[in-house]
N, C-alpha and C. Protein backbone atom coordinates (compact mmCIF):
# COMPACT_ATOMS: atom_id res chain seq x y z
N UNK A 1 0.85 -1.17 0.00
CA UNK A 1 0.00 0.00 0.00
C UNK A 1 0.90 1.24 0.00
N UNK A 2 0.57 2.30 -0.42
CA UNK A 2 1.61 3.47 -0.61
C UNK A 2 1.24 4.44 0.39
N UNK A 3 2.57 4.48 0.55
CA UNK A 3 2.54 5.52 1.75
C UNK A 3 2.33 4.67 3.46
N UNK A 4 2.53 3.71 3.41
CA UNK A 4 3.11 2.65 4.17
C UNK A 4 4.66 1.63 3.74
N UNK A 5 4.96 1.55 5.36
CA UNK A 5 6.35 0.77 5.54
C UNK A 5 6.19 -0.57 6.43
N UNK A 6 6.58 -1.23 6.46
CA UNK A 6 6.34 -2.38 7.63
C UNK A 6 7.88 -2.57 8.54
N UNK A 7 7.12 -2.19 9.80
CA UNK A 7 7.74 -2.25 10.72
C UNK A 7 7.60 -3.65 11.36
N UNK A 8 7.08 -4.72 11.40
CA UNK A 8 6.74 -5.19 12.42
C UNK A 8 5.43 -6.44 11.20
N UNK A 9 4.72 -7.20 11.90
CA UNK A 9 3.85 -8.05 11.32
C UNK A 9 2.76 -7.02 10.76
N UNK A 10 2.45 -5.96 11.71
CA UNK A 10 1.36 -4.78 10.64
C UNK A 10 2.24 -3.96 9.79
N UNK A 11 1.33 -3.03 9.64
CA UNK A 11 2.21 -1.99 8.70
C UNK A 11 1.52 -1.03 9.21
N UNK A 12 2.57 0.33 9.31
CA UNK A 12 2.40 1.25 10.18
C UNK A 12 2.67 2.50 9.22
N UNK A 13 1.86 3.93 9.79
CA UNK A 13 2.31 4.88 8.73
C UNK A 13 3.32 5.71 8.73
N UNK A 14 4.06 5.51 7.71
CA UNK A 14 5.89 6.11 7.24
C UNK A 14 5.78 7.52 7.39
N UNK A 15 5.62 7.38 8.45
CA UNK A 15 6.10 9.14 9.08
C UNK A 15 6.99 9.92 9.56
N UNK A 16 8.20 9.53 9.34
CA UNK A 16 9.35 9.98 9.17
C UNK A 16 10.14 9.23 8.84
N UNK A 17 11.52 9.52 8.94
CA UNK A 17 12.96 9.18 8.74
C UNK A 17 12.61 7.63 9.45
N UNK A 18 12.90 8.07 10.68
CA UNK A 18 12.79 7.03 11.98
C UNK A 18 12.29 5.48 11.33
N UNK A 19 10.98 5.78 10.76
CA UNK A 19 9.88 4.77 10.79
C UNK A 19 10.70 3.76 9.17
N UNK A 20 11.51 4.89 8.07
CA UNK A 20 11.69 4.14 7.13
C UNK A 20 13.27 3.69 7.76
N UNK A 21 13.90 3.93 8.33
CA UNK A 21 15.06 3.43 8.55
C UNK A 21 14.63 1.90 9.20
N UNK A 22 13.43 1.81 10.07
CA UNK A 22 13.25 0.83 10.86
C UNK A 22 12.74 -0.20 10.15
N UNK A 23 12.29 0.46 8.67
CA UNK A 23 11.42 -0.58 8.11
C UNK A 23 12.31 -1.52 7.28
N UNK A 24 13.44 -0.76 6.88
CA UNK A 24 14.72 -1.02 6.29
C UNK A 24 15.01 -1.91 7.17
N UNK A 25 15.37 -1.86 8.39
CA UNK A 25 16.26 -2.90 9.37
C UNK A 25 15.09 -3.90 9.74
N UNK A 26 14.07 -4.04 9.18
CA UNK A 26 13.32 -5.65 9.28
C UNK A 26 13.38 -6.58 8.45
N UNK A 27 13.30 -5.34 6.99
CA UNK A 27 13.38 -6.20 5.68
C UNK A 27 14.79 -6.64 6.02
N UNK A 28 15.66 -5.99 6.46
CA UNK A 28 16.94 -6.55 6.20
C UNK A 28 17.31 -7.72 7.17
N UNK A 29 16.25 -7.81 8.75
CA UNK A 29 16.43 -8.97 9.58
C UNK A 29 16.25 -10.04 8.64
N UNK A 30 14.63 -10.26 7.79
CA UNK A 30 13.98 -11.08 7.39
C UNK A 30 15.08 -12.11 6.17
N UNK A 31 15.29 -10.83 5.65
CA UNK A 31 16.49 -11.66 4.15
C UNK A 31 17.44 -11.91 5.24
N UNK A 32 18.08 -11.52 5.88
CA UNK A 32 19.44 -12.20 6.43
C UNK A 32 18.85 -13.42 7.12
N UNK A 33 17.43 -13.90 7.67
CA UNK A 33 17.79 -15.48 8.28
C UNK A 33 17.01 -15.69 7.13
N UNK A 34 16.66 -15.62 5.99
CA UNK A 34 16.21 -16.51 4.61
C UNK A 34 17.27 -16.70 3.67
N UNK A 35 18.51 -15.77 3.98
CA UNK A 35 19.26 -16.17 3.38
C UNK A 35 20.44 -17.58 3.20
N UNK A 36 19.75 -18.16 4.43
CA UNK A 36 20.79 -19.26 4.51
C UNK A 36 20.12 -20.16 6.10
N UNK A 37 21.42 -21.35 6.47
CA UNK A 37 20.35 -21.56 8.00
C UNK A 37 20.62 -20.95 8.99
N UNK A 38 19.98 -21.34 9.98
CA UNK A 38 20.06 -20.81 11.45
C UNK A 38 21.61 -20.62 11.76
N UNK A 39 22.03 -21.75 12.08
CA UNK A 39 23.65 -21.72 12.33
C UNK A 39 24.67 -20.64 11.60
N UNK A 40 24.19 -20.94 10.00
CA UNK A 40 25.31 -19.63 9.05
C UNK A 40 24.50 -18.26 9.12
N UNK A 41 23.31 -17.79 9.32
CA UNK A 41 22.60 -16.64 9.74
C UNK A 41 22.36 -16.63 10.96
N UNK A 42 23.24 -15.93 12.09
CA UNK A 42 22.44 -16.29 13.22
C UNK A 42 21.88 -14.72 14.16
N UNK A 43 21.14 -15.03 14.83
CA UNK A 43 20.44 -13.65 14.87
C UNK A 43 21.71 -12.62 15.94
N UNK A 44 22.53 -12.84 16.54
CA UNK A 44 23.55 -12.14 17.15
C UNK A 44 24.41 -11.26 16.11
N UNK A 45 23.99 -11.94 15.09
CA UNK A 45 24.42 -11.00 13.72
C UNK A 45 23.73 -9.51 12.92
N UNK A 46 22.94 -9.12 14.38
CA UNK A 46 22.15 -8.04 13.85
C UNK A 46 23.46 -6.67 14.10
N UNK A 47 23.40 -6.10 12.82
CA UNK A 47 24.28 -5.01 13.06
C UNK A 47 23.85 -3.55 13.26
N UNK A 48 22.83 -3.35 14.29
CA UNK A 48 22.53 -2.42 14.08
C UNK A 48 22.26 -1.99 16.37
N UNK A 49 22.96 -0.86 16.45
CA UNK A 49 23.07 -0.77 18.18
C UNK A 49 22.16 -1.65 18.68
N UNK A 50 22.64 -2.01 20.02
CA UNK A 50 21.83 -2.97 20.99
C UNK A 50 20.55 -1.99 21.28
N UNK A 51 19.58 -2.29 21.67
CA UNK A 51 18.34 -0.40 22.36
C UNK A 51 17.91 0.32 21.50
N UNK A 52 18.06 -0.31 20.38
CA UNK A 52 18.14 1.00 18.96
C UNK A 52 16.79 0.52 18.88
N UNK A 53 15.62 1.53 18.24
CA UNK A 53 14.66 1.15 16.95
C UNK A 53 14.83 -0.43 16.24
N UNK A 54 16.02 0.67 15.42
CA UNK A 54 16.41 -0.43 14.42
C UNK A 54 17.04 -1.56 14.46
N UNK A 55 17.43 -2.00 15.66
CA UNK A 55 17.59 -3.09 16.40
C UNK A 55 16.87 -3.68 17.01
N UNK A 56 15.62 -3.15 17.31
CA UNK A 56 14.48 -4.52 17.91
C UNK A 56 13.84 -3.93 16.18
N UNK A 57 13.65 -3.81 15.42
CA UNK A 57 13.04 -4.17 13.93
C UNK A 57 13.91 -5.29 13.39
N UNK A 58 15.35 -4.91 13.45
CA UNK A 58 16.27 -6.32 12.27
C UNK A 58 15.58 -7.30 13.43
N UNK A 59 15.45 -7.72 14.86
CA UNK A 59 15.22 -8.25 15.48
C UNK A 59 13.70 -9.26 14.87
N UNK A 60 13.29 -8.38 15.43
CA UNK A 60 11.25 -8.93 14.71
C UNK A 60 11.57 -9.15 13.26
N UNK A 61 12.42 -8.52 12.15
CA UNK A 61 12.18 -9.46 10.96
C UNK A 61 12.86 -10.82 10.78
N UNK A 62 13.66 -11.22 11.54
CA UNK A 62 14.81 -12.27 11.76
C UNK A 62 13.58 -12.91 12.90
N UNK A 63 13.34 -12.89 13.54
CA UNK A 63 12.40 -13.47 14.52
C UNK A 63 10.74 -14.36 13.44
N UNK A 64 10.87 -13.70 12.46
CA UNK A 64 10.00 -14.00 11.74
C UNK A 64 9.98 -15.05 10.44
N UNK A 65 11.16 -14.66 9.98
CA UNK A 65 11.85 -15.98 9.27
C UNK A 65 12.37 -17.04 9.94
N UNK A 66 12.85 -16.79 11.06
CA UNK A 66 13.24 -18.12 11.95
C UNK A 66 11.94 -18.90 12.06
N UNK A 67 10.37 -18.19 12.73
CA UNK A 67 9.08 -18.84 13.00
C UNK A 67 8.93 -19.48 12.02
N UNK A 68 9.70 -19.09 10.53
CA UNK A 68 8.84 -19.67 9.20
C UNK A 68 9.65 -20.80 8.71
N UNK A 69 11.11 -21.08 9.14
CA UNK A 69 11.80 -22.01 8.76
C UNK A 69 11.13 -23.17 8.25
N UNK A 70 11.97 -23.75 7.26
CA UNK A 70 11.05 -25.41 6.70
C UNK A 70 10.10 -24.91 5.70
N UNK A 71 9.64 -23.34 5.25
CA UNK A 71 8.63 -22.96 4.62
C UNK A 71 8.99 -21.33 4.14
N UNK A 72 7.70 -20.95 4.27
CA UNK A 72 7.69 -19.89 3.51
C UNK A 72 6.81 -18.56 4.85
N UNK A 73 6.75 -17.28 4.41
CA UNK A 73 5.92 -16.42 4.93
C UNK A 73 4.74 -15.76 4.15
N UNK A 74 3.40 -15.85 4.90
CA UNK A 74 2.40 -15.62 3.85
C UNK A 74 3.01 -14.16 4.01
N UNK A 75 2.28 -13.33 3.02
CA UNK A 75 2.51 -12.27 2.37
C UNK A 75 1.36 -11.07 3.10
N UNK A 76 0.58 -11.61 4.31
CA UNK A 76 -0.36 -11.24 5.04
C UNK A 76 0.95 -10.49 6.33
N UNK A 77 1.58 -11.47 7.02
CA UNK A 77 2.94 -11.37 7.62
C UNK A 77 3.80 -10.34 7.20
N UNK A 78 4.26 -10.38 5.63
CA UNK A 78 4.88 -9.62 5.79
C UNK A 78 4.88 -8.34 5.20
N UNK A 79 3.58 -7.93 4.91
CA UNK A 79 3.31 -6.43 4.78
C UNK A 79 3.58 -6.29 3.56
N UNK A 80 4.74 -5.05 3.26
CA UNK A 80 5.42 -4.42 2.20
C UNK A 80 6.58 -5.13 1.73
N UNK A 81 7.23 -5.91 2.39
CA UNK A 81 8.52 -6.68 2.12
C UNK A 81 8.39 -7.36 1.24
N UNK A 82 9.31 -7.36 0.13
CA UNK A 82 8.90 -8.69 -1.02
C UNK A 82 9.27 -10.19 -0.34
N UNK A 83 8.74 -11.08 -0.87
CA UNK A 83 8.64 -12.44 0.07
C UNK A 83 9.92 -13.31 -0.92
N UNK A 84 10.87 -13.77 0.43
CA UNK A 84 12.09 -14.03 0.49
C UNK A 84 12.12 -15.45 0.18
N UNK A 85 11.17 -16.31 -0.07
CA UNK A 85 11.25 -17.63 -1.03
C UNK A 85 11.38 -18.12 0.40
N UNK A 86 11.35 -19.90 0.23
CA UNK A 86 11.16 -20.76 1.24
C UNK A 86 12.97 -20.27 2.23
N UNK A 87 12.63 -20.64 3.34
CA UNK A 87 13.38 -20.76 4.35
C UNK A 87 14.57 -21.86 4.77
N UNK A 88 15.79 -21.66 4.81
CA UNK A 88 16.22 -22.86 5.29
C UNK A 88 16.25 -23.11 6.55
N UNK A 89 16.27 -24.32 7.34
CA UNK A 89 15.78 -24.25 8.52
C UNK A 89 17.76 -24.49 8.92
């Protein structure tokens, strides 16, 4: 939908900087544990400050591909994010 970002399992409205940087650091949790398995993606690999925003977002999108391992994420889940193909577990 335009003029929405997804932060999180909803989608929330992109009202500033803040909100698209955060939406950035979910999509980017989500592809980093779809990109490979648990062990070679692992979520201690979030690079973004500990307390940050954008560190509990890479958090919840990595939290979300892990739930989906063995499969896929409906497209209900993940908002605005393009959908990152099946999961390795």
């Amino acid at each position: 939908m335009a003029g929405k970002m997804t932060t999180s399992a909803s989608a929330t409205n992109n009202a500033g900087a803040g909100l698209i940087s955060q939406s950035r650091a979910y999509s980017e949790g989500v592809f980093y544990r779809a990109a490979g398995t648990l062990v070679g993606q692992p979520k201690a690999s979030n690079p973004h400050p500990v307390g940050s925003p954008d560190h509990d977002s890479w958090d919840a999108g990595w939290d979300l591909a892990e739930a989906n391992k063995g499969g896929s994420i409906s497209r209900a889940d993940l908002g605005s994010v393009a959908d990152p193909g099946a999961i390795s577990a």
